[in-house]
N, C-alpha and C. Protein backbone atom coordinates (compact mmCIF):
# COMPACT_ATOMS: atom_id res chain seq x y z
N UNK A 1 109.14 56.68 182.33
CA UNK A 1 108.43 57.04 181.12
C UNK A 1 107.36 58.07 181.47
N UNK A 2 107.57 58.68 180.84
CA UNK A 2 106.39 60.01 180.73
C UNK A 2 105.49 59.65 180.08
N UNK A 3 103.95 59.71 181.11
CA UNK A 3 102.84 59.55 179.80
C UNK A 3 101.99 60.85 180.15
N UNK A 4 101.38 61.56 178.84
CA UNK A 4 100.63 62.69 178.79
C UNK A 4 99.38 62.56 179.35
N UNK A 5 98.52 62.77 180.30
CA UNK A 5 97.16 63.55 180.13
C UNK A 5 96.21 62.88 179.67
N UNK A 6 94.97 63.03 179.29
CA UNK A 6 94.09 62.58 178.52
C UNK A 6 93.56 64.16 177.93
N UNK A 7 93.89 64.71 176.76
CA UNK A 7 93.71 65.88 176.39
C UNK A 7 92.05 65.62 175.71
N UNK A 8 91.19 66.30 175.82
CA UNK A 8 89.77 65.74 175.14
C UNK A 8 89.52 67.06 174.39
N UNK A 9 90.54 67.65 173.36
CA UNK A 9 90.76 68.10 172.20
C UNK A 9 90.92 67.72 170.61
N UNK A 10 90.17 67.94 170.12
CA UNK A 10 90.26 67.00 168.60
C UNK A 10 91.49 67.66 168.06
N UNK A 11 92.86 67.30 168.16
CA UNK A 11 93.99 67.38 168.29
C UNK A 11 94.74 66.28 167.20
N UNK A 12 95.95 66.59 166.20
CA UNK A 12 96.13 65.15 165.52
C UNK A 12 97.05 64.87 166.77
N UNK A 13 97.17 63.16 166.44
CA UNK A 13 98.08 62.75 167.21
C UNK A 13 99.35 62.70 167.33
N UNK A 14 100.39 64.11 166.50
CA UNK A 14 101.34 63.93 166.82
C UNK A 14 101.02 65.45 167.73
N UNK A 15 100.23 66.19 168.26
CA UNK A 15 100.15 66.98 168.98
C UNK A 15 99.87 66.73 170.22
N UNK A 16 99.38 65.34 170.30
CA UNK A 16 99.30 64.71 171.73
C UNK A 16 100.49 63.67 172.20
N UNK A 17 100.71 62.80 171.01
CA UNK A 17 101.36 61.62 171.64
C UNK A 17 103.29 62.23 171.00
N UNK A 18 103.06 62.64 170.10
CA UNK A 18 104.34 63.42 169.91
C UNK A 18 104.74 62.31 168.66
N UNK A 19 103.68 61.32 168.16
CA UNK A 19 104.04 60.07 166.96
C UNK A 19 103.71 60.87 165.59
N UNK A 20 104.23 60.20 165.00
CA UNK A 20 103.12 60.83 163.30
C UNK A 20 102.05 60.06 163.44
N UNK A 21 101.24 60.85 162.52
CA UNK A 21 99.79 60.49 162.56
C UNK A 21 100.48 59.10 161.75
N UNK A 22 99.11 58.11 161.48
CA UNK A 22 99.16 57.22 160.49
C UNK A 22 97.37 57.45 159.77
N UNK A 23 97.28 57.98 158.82
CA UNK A 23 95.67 58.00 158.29
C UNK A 23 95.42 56.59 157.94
N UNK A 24 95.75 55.40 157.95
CA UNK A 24 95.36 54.58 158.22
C UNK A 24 94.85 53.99 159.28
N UNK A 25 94.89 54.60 160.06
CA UNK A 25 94.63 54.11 161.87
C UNK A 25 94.50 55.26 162.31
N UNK A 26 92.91 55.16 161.97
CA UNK A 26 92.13 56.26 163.15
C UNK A 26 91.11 55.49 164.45
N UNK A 27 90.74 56.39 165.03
CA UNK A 27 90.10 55.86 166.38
C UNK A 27 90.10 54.20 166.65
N UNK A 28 91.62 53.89 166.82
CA UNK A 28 91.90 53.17 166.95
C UNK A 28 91.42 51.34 166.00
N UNK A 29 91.46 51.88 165.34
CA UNK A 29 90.45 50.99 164.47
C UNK A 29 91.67 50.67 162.98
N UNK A 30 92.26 49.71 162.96
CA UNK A 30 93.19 49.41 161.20
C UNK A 30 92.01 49.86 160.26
N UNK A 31 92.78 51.05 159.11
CA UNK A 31 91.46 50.60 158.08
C UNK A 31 92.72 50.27 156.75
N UNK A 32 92.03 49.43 155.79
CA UNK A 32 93.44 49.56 154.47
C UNK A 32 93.82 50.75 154.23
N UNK A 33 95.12 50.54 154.52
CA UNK A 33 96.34 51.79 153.76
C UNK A 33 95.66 52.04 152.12
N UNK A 34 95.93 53.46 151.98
CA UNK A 34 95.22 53.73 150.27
C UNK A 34 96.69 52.93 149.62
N UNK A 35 95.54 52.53 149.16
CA UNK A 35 96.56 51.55 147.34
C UNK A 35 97.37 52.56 147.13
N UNK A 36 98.52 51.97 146.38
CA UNK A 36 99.69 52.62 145.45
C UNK A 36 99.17 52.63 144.44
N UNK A 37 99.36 53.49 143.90
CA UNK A 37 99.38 53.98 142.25
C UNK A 37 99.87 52.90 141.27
N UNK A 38 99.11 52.36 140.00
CA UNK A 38 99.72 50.82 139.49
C UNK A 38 100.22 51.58 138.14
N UNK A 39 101.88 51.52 138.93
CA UNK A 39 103.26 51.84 137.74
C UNK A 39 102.51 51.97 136.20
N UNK A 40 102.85 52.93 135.51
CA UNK A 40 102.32 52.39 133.86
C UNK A 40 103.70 52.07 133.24
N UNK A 41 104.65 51.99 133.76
CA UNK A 41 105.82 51.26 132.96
C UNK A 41 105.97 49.91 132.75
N UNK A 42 105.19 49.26 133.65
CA UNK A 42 105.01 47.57 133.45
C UNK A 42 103.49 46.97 133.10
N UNK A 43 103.22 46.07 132.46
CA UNK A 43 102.77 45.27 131.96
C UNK A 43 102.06 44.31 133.62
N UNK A 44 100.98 43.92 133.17
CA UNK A 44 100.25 42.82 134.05
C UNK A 44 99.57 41.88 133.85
N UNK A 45 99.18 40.68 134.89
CA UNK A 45 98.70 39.32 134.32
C UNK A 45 97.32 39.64 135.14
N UNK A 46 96.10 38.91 134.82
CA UNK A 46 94.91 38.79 135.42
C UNK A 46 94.90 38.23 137.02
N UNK A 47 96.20 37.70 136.79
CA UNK A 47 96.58 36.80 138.28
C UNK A 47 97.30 37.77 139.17
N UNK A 48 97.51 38.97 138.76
CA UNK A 48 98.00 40.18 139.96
C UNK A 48 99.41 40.34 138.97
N UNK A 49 100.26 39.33 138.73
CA UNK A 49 101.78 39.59 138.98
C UNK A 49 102.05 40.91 137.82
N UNK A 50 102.83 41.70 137.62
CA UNK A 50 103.79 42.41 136.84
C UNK A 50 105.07 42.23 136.48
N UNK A 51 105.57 42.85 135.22
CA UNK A 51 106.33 42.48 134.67
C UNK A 51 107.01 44.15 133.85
N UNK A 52 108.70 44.46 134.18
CA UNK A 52 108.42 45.78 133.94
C UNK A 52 110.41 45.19 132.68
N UNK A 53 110.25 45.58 131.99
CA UNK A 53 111.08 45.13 131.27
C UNK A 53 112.07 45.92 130.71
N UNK A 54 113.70 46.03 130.93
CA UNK A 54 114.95 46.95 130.51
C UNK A 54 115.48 46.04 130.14
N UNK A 55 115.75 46.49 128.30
CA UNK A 55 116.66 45.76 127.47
C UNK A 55 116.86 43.98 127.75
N UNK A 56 115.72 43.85 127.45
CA UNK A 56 115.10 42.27 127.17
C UNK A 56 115.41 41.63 128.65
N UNK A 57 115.68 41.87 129.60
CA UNK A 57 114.77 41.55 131.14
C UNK A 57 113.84 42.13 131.79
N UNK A 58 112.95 41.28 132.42
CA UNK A 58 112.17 41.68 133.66
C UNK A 58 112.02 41.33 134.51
N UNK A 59 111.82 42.67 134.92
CA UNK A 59 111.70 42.07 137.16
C UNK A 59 109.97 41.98 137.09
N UNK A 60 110.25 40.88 137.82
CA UNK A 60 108.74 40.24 138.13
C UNK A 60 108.76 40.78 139.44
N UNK A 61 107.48 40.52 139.97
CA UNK A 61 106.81 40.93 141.18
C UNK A 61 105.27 40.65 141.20
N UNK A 62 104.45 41.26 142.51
CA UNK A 62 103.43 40.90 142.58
C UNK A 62 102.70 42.72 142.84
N UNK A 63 101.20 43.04 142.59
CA UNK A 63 100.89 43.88 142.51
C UNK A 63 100.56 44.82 143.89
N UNK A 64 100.36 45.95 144.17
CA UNK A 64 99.93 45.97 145.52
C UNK A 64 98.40 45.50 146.12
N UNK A 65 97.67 45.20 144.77
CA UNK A 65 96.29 44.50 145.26
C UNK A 65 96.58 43.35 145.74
N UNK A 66 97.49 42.13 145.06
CA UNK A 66 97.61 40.78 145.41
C UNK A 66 98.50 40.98 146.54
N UNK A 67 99.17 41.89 147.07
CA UNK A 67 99.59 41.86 148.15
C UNK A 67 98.95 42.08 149.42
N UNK A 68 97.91 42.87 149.30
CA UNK A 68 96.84 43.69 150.14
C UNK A 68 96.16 42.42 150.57
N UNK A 69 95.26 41.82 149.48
CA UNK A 69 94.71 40.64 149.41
C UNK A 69 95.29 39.33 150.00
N UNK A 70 96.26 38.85 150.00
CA UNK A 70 96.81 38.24 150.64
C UNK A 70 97.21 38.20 152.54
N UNK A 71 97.51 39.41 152.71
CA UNK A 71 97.64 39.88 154.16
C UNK A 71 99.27 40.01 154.12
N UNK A 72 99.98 39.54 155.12
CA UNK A 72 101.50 39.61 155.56
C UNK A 72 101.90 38.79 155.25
N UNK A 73 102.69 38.49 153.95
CA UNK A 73 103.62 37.45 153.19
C UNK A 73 104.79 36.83 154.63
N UNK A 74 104.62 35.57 154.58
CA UNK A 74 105.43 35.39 155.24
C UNK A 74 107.12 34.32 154.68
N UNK A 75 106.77 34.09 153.29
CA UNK A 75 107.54 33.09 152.85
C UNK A 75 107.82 33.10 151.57
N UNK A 76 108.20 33.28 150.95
CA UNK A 76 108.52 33.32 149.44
C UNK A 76 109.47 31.96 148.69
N UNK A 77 109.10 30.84 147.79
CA UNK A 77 109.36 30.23 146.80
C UNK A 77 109.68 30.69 145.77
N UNK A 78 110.97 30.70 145.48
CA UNK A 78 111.04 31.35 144.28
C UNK A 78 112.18 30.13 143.08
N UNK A 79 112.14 30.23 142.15
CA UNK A 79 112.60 29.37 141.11
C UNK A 79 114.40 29.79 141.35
N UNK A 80 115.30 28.94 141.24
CA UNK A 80 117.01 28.73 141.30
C UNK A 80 116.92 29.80 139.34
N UNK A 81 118.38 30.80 140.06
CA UNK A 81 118.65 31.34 138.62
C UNK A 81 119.11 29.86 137.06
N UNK A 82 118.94 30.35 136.01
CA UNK A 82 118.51 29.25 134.98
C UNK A 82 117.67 28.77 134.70
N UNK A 83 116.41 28.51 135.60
CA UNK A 83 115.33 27.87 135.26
C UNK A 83 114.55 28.66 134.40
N UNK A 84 114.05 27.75 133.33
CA UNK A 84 113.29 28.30 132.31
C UNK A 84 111.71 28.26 132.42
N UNK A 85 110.94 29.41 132.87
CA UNK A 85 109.62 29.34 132.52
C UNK A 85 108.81 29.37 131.43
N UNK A 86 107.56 29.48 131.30
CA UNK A 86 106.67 29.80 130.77
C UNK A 86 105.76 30.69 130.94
N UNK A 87 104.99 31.74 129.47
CA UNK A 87 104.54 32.63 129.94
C UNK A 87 102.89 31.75 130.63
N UNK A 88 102.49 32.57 131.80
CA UNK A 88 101.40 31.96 132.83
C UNK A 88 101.06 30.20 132.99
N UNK A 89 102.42 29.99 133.38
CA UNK A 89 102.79 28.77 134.24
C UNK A 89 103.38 28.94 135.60
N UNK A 90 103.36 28.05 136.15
CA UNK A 90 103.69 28.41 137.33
C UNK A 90 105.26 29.12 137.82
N UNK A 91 105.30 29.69 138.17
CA UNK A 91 106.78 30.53 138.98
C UNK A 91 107.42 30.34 139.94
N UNK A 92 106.43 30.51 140.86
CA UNK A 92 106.43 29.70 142.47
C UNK A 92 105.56 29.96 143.33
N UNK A 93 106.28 30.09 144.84
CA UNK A 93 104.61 30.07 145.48
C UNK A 93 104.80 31.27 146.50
N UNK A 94 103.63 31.88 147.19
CA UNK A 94 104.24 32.87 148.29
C UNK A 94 102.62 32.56 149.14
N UNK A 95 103.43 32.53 150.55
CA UNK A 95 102.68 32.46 151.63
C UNK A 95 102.50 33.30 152.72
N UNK A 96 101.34 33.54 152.63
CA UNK A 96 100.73 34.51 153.57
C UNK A 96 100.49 34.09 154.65
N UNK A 97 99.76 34.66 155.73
CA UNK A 97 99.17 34.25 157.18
C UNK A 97 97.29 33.83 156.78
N UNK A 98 97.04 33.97 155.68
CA UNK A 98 95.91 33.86 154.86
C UNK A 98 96.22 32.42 154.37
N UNK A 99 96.78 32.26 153.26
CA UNK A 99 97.39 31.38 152.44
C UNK A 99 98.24 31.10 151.21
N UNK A 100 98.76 29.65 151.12
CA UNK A 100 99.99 29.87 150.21
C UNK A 100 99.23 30.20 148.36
N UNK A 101 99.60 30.81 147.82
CA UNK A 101 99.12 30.74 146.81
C UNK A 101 100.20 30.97 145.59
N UNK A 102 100.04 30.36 144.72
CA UNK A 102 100.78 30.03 143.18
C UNK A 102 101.46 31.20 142.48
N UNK A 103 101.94 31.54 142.45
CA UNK A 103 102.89 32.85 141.44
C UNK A 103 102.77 32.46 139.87
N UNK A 104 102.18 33.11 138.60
CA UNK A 104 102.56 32.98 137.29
C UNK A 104 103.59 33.67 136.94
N UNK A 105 104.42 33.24 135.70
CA UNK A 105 105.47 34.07 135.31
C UNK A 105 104.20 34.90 133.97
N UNK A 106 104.88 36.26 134.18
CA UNK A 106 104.05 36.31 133.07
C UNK A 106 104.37 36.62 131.70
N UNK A 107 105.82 36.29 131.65
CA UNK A 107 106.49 36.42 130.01
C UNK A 107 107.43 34.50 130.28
N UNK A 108 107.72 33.96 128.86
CA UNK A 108 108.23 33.15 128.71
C UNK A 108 110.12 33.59 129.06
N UNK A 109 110.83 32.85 129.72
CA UNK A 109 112.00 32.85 129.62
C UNK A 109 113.06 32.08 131.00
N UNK A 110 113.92 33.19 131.25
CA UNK A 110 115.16 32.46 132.03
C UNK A 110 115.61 33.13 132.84
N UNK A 111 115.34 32.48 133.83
CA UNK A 111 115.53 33.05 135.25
C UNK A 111 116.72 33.24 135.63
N UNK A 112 117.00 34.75 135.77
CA UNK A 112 118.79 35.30 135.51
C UNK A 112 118.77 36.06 137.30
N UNK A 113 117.99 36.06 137.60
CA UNK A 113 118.38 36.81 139.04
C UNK A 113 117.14 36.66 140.02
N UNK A 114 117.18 36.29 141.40
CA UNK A 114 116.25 35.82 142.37
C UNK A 114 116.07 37.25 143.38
N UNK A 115 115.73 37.62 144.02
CA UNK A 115 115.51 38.77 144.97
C UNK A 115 116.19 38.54 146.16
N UNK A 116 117.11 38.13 146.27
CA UNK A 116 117.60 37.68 148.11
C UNK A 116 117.13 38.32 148.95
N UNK A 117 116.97 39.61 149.01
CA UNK A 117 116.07 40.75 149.96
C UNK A 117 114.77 40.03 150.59
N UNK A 118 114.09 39.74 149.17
CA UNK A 118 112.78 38.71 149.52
C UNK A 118 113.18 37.77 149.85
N UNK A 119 113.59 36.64 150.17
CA UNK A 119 113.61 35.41 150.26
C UNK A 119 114.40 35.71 152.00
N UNK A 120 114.96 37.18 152.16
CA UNK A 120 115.22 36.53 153.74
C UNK A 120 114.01 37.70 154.51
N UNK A 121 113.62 38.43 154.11
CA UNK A 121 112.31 39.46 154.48
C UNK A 121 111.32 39.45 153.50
N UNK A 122 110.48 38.76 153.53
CA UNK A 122 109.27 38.30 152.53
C UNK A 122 108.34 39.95 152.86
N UNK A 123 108.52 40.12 153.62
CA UNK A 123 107.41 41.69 153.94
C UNK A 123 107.85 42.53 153.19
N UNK A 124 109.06 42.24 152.30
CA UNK A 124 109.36 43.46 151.52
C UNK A 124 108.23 43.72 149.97
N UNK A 125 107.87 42.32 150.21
CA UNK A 125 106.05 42.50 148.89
C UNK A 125 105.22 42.93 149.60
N UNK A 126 104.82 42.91 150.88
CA UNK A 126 103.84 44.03 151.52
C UNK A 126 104.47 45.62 151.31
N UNK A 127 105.72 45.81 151.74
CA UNK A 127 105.92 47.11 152.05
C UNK A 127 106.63 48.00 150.84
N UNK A 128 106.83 47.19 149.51
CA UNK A 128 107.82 48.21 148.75
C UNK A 128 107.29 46.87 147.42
N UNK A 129 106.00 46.49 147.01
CA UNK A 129 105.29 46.19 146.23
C UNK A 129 105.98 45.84 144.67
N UNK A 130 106.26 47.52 144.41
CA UNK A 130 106.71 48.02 142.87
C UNK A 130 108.10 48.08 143.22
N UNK A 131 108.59 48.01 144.21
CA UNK A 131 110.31 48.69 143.90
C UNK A 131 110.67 47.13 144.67
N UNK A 132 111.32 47.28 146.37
CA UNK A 132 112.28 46.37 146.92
C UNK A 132 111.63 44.68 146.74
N UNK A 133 110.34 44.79 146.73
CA UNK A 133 109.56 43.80 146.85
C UNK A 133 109.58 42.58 145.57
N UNK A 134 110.50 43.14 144.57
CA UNK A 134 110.95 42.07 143.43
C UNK A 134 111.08 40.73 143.34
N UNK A 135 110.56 40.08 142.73
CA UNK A 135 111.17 38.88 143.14
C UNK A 135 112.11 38.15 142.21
N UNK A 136 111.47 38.39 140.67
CA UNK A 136 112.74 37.98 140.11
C UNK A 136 113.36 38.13 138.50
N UNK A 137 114.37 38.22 138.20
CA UNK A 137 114.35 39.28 136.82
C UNK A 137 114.62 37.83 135.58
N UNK A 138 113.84 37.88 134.51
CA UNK A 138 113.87 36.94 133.60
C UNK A 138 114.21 37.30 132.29
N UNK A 139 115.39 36.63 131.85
CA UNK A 139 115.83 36.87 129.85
C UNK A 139 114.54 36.68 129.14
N UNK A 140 113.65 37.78 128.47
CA UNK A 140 112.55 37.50 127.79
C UNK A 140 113.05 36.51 126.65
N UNK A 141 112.33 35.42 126.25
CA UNK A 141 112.15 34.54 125.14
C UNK A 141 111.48 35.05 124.17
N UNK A 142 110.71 35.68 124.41
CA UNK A 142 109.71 36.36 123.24
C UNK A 142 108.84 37.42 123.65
N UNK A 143 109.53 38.82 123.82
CA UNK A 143 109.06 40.01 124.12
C UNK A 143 107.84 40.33 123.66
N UNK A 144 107.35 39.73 122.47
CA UNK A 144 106.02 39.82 121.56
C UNK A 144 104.60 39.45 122.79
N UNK A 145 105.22 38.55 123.91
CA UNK A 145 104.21 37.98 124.74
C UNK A 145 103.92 38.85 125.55
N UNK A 146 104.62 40.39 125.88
CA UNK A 146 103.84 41.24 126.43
C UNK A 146 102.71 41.89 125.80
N UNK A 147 102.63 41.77 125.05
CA UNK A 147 101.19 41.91 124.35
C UNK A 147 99.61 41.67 124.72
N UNK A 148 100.21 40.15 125.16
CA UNK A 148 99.20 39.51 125.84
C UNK A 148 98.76 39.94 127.17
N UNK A 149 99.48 41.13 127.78
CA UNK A 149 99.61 41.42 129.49
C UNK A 149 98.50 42.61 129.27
N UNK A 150 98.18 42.86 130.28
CA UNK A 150 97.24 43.81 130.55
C UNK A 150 98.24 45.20 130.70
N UNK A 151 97.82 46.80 129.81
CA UNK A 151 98.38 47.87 130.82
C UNK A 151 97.56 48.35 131.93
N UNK A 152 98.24 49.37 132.17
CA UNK A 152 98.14 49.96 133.77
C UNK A 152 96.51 50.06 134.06
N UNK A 153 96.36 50.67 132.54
CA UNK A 153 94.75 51.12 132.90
C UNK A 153 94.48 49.81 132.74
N UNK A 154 94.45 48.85 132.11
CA UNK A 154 93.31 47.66 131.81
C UNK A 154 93.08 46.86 133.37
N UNK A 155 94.21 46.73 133.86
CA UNK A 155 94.28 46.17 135.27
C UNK A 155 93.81 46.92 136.13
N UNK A 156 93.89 48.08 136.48
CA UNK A 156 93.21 48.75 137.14
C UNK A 156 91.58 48.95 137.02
N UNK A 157 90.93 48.92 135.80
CA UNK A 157 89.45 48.09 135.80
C UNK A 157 89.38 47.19 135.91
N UNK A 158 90.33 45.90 136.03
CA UNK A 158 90.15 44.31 136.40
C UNK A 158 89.83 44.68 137.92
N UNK A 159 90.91 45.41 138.53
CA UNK A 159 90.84 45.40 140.07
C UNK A 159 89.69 46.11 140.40
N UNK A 160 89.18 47.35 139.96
CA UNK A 160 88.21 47.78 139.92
C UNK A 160 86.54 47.05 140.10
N UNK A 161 86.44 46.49 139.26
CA UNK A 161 85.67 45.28 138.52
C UNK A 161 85.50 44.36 139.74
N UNK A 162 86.45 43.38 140.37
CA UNK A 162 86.60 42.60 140.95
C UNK A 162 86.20 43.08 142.85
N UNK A 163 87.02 44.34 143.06
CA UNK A 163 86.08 44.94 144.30
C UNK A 163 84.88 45.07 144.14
N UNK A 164 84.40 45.76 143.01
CA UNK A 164 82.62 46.03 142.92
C UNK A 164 82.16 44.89 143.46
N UNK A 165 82.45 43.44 143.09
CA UNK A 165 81.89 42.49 143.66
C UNK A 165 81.63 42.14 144.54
């Protein structure tokens, strides 16, 4: 193995080590990755989750704050297709290296499809949040209950709001 030098040039590091940079990890130090952009095509609960809805289903998921917040998902609970929820009752559970914490559904209905992706790589809600990171798509019961969800902007001053603190 070839190792380079100690070059004491303010140089990025793919000019030294030959890696891509990561602007999350400078002088050796993790800092949080910048947030993703929060989709305005879906709908949200105060409890993080989203809900993005094509021709009376939705894929549920969790936000990239409640993911951030959480740390590295390591486990995902998720409800057997058929089961009927409720809108902000429980869903299931997902566990972090932090801790396990509760999932809401956040529309009423029927659980028509589970994420298998997630359930055998749970890091796919750390790493692909809004898209691979799904967990599970539900027959709305009463589409009227997105109403009750927060949009893009309203959640984004909840999250807002809630860092200030």
């Amino acid at each position: 193995m070839l190792i380079s030098p100690r070059i004491d040039l303010p140089l990025p590091a793919t000019l030294i080590w030959g890696l891509p940079a990561c602007p999350w990890l400078m002088d050796g130090q993790a800092k949080r990755r910048p947030a993703l952009p929060t989709p305005t095509d879906r709908r949200y609960t105060k409890e993080h989750e989203w809900v993005r809805v094509d021709d009376g289903v939705g894929a549920v998921g969790l936000t990239d704050y409640a993911q951030d917040q959480l740390g590295d998902i390591v486990y995902v609970d998720l409800p057997a297709p058929g089961t009927s929820v409720k809108q902000f009752e429980k869903l299931g559970e997902v566990e972090s290296v932090k801790a396990v914490s509760d999932l809401y559904s956040p529309v009423s209905g029927e659980v028509v499809d589970v994420n298998e992706g997630v359930n055998d790589h749970p890091e796919l809600v750390n790493q692909s949040p809004y898209d691979e990171g799904w967990l599970v798509h539900l027959r709305l019961a009463d589409p009227a209950e997105l109403e009750a969800l927060l949009t893009a902007e309203q959640y984004d001053a909840l999250v807002a709001e809630a860092e200030a603190e």
